[in-house]
C-alpha atoms as a PDB file:
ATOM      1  CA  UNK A   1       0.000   0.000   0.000  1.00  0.00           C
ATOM      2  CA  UNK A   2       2.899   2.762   0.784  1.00  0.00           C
ATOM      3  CA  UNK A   3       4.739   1.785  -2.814  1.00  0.00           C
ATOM      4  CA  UNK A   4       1.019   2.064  -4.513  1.00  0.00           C
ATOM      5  CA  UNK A   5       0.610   5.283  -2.711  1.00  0.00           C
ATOM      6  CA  UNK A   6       4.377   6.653  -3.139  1.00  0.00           C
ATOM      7  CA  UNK A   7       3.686   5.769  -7.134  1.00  0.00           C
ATOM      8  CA  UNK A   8       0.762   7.080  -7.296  1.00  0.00           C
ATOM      9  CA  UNK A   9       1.992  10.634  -5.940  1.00  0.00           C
ATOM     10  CA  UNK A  10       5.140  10.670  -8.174  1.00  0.00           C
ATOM     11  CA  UNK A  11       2.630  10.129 -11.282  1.00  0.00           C
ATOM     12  CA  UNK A  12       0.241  12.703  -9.624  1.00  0.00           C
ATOM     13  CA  UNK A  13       3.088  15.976  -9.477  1.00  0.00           C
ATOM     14  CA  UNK A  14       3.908  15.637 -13.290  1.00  0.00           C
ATOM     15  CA  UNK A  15       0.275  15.468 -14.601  1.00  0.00           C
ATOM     16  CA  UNK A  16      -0.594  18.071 -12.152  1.00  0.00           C
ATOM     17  CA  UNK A  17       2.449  20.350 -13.667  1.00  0.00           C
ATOM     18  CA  UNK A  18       1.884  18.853 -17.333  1.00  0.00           C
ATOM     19  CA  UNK A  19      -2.580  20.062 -16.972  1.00  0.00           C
ATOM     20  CA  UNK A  20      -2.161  23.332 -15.432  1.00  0.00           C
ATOM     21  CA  UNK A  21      -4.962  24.421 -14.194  1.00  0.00           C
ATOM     22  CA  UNK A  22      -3.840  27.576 -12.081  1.00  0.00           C
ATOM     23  CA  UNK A  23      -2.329  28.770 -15.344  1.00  0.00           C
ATOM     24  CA  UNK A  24      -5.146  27.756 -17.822  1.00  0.00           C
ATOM     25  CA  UNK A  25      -7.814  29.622 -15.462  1.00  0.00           C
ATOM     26  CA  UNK A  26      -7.241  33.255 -16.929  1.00  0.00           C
ATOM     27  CA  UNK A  27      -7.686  31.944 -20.238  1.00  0.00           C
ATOM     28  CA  UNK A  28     -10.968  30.059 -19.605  1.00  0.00           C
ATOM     29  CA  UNK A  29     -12.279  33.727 -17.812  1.00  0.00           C
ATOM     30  CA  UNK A  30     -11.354  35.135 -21.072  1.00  0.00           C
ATOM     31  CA  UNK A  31     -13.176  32.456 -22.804  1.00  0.00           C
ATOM     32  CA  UNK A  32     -16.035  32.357 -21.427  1.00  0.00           C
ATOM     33  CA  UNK A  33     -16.741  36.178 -20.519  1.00  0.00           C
ATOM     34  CA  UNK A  34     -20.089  36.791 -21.568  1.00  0.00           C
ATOM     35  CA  UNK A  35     -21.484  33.795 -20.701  1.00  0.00           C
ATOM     36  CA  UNK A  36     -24.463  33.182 -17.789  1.00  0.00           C
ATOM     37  CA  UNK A  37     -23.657  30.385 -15.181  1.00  0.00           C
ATOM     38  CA  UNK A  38     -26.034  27.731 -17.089  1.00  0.00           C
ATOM     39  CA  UNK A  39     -23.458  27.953 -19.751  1.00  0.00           C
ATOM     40  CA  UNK A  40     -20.457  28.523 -17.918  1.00  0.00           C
ATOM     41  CA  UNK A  41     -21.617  25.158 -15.955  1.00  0.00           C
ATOM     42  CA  UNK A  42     -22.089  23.562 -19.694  1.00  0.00           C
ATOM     43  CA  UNK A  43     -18.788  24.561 -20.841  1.00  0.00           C
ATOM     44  CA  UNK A  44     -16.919  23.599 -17.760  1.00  0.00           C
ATOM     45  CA  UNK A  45     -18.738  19.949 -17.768  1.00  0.00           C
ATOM     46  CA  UNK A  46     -17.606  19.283 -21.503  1.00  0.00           C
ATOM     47  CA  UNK A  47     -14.152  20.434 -21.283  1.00  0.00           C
ATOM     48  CA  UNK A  48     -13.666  17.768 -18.381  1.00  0.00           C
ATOM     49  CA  UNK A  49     -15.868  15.431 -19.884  1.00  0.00           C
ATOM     50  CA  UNK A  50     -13.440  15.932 -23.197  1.00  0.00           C
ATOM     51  CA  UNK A  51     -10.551  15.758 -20.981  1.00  0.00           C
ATOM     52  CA  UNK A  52     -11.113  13.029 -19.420  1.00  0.00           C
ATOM     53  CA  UNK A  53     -12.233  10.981 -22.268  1.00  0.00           C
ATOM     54  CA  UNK A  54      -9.070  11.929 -24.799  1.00  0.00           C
ATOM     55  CA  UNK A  55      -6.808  11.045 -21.817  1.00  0.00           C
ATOM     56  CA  UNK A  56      -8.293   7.560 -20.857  1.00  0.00           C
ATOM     57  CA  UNK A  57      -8.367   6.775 -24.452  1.00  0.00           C
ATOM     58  CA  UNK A  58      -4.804   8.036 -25.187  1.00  0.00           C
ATOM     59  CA  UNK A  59      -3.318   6.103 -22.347  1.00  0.00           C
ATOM     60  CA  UNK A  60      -5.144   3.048 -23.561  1.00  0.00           C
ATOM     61  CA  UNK A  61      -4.734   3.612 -27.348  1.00  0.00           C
ATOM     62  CA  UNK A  62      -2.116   5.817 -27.893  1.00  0.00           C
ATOM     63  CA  UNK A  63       1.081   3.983 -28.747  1.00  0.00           C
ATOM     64  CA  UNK A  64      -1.402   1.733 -31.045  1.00  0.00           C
ATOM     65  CA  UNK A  65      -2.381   4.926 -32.907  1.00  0.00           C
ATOM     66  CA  UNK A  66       1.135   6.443 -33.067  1.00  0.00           C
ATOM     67  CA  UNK A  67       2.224   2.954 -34.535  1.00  0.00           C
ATOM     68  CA  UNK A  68      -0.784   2.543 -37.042  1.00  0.00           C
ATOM     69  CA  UNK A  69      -0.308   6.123 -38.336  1.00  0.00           C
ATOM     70  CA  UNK A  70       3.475   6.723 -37.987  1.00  0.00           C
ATOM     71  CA  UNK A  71       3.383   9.190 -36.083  1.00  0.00           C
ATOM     72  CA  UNK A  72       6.463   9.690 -33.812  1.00  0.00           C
ATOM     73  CA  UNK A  73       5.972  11.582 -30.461  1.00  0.00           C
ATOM     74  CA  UNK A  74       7.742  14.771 -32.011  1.00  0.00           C
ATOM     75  CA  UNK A  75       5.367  14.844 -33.961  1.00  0.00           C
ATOM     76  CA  UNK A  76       2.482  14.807 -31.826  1.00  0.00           C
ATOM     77  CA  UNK A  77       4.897  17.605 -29.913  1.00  0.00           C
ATOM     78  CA  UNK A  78       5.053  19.544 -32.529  1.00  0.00           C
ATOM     79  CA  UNK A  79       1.666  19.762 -33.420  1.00  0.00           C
ATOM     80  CA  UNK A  80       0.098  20.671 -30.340  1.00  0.00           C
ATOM     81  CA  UNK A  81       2.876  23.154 -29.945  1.00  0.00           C
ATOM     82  CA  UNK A  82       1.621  24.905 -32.487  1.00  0.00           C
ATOM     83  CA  UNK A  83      -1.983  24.643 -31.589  1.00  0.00           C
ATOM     84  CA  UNK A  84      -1.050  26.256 -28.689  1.00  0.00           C
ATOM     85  CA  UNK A  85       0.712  28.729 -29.641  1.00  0.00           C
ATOM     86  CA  UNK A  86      -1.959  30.096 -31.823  1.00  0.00           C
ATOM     87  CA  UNK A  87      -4.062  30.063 -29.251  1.00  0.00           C
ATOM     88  CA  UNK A  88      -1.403  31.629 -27.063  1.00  0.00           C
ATOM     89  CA  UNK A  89      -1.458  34.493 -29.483  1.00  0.00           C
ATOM     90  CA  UNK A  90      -5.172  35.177 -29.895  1.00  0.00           C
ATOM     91  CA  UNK A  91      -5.291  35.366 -26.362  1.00  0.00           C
ATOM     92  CA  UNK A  92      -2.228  38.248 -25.973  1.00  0.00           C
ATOM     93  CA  UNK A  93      -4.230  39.878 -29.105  1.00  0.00           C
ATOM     94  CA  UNK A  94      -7.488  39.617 -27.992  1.00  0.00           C
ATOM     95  CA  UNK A  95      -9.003  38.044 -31.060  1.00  0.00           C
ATOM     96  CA  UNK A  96     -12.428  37.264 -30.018  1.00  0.00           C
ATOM     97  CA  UNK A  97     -14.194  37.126 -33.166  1.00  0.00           C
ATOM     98  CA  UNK A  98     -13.992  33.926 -34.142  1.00  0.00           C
ATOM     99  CA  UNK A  99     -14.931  33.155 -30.246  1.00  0.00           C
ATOM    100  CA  UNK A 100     -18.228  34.649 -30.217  1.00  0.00           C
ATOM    101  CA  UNK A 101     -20.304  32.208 -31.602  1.00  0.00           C
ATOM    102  CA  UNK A 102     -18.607  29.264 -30.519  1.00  0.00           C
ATOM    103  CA  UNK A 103     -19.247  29.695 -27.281  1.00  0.00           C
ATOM    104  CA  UNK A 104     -20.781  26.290 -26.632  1.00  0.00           C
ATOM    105  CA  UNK A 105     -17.902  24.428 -28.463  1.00  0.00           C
ATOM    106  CA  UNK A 106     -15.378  26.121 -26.183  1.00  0.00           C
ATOM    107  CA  UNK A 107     -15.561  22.985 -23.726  1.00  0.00           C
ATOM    108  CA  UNK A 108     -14.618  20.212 -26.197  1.00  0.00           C
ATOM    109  CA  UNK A 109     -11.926  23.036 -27.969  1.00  0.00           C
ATOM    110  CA  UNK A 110      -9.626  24.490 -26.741  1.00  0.00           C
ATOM    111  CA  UNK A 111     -10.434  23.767 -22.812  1.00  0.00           C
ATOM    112  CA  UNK A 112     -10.809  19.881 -23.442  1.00  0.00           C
ATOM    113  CA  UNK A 113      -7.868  20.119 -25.606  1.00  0.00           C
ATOM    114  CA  UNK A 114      -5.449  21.500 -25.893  1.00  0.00           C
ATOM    115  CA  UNK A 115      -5.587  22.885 -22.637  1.00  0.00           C
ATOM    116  CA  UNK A 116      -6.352  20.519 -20.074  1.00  0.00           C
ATOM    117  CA  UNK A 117      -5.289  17.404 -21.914  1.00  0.00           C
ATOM    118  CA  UNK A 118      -2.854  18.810 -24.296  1.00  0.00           C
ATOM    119  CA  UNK A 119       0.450  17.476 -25.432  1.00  0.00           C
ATOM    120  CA  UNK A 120       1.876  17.425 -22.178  1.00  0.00           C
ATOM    121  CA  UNK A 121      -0.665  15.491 -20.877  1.00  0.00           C
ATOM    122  CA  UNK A 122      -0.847  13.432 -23.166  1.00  0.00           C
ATOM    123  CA  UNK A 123       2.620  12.361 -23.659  1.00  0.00           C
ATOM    124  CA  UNK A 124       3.419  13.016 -19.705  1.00  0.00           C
ATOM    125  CA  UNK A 125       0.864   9.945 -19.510  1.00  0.00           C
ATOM    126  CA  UNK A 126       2.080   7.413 -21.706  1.00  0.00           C
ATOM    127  CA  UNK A 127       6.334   7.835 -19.625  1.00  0.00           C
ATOM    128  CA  UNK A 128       4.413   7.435 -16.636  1.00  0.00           C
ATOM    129  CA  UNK A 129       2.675   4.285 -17.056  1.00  0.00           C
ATOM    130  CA  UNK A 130       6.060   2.824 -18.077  1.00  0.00           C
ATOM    131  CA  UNK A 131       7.494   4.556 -14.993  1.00  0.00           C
ATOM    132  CA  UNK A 132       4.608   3.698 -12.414  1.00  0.00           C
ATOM    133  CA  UNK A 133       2.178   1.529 -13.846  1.00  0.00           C
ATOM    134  CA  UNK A 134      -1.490   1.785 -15.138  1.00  0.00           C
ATOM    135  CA  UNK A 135      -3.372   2.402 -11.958  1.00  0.00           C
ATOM    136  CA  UNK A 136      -1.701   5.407 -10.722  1.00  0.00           C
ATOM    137  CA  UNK A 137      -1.584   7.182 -14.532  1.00  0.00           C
ATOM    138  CA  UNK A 138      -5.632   6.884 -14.648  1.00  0.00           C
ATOM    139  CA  UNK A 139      -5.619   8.206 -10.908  1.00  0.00           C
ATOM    140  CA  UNK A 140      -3.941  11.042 -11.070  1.00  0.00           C
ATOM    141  CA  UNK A 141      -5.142  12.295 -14.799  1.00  0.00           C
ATOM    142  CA  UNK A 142      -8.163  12.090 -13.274  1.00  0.00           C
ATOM    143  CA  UNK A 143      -7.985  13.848  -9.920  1.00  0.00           C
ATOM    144  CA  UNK A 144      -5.757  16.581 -12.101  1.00  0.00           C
ATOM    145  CA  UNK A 145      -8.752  16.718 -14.344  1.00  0.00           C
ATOM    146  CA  UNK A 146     -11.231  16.996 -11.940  1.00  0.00           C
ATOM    147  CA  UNK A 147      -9.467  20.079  -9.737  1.00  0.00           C
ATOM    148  CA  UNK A 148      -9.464  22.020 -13.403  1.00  0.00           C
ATOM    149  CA  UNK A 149     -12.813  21.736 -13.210  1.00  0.00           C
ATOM    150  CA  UNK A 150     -13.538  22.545  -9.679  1.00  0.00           C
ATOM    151  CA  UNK A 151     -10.516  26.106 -10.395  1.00  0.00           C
ATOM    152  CA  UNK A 152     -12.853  26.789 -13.576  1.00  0.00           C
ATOM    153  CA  UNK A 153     -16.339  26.459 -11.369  1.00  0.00           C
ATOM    154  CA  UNK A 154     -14.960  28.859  -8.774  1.00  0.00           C
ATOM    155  CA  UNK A 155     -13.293  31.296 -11.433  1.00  0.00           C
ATOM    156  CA  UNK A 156     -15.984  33.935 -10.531  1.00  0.00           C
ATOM    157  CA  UNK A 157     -14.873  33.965  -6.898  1.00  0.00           C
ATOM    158  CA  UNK A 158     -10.985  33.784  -8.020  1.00  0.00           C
ATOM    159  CA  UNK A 159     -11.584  36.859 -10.315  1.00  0.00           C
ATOM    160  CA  UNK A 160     -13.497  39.481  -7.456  1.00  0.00           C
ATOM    161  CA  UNK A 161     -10.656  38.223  -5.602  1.00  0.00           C
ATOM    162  CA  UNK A 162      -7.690  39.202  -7.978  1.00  0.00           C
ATOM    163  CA  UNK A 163     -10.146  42.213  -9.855  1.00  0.00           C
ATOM    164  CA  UNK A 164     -10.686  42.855 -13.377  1.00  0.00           C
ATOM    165  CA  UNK A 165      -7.193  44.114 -13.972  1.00  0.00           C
ATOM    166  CA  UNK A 166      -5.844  41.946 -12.081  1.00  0.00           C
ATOM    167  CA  UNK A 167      -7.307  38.517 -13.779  1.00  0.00           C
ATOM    168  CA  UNK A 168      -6.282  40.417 -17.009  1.00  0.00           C
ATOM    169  CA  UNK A 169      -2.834  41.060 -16.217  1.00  0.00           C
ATOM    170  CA  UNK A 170      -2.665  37.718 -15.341  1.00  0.00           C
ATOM    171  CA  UNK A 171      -4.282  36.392 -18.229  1.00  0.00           C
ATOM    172  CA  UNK A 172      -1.847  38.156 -20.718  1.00  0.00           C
ATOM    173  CA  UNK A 173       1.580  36.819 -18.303  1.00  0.00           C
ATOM    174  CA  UNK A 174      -0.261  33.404 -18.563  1.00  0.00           C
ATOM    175  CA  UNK A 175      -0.474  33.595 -22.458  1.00  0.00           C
ATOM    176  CA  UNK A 176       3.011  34.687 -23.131  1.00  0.00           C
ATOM    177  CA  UNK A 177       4.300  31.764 -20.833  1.00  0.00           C
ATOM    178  CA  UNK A 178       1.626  29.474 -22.469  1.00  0.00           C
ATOM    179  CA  UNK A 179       3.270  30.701 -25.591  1.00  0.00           C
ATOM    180  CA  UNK A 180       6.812  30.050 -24.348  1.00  0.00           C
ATOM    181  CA  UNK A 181       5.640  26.301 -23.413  1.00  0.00           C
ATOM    182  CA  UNK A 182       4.388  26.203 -26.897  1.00  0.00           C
ATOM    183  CA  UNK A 183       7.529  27.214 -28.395  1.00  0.00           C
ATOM    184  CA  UNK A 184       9.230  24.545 -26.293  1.00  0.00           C
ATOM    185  CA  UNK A 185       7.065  21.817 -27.116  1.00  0.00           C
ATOM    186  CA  UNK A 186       8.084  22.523 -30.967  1.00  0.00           C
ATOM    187  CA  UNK A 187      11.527  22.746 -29.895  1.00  0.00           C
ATOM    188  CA  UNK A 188      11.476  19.865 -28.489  1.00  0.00           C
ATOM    189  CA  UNK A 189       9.460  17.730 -31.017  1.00  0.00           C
ATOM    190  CA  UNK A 190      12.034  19.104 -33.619  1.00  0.00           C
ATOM    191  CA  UNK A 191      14.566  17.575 -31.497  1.00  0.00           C
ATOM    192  CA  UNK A 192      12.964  14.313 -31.057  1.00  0.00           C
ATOM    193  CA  UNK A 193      12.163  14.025 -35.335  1.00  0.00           C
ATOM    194  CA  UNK A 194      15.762  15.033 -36.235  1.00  0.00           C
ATOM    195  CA  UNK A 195      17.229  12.392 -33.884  1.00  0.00           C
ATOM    196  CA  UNK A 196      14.345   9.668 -35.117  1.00  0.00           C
ATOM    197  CA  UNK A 197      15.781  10.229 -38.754  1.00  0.00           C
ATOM    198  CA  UNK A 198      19.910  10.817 -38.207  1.00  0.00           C
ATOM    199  CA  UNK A 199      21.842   8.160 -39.649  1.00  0.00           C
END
């Protein structure tokens, strides 16, 4: 029982790190400003639902997938890299046109994904189950899930707390650093595809 529990907190602090749910909260208050509590509720529900359900089935399915298509984790880095980073941008520019009439689709995209269970997550769960086993991986995705989802239902509260220019100024440091990540993930999948195909 202590080894289940010491393995199941050493998968729990890099999912925890790899979701990020203090840092993805200013960007879900700028997603879903405008929006009563009914939908708010909706769009916090599907993101975890989304989550949760891209997770499970990565960790399950995802070297099978990788295999079938050829797809090489750098890949898969470098794609959601640059998801994010787009993101990352419209956020620091404040593009909300394309936003405003997708409100109810911001759950499934991009609070389901790429935010909660991005690339990090994503990959982050597939070295852990080698690391720590099966058990512990499903755990702690979803406990790290779930307190997303509790930091997004309480975003109201966090907001009077920090004030309007406050959540704001956070929300731009967040999407520079989310944009820094982003850049990182590239670099990193770069890395990864250049060493798959050296000689």
């Amino acid at each position: 029982m202590e080894l289940f529990l010491k393995d199941l907190l050493h998968a729990f602090i890099p999912v925890f790190v790899a979701v990020d749910a203090v840092g993805t909260l200013p960007i879900f208050v700028n997603l879903t400003q405008g929006l009563d509590r009914a939908a708010k509720n909706r769009v916090i529900l599907q993101s975890m639902i989304t989550a949760l359900c891209l997770a499970i089935g990565f960790i399950f399915l995802g070297k099978l997938i990788f295999s079938f298509l050829g797809i090489s984790e750098g890949d898969f880095m470098v794609a959601g890299g640059t998801v994010l980073f787009c993101i990352a941008i419209m956020d620091i520019l404040r593009v909300s046109v394309e936003r405003s009439g997708a409100g109810e689709q911001l759950g499934a995209v991009p609070l389901g994904t790429p935010l909660i269970a991005g690339p990090a997550v994503l990959t982050t769960s597939l070295l852990i189950i080698e690391e720590y086993g099966m058990v512990p991986t499903l755990i702690s995705v979803t406990v790290n899930i779930g307190i997303a989802g509790v930091m997004f239902y309480v975003s109201e509260y966090l907001s009077r707390i920090l004030g309007e220019a406050g959540s704001k100024a956070l929300s731009k440091i967040v999407s520079l650093f989310l944009a820094a990540i982003a850049v990182m993930m590239v670099r990193k999948g770069i890395i990864v595809v250049l060493a798959l195909n050296t000689p």
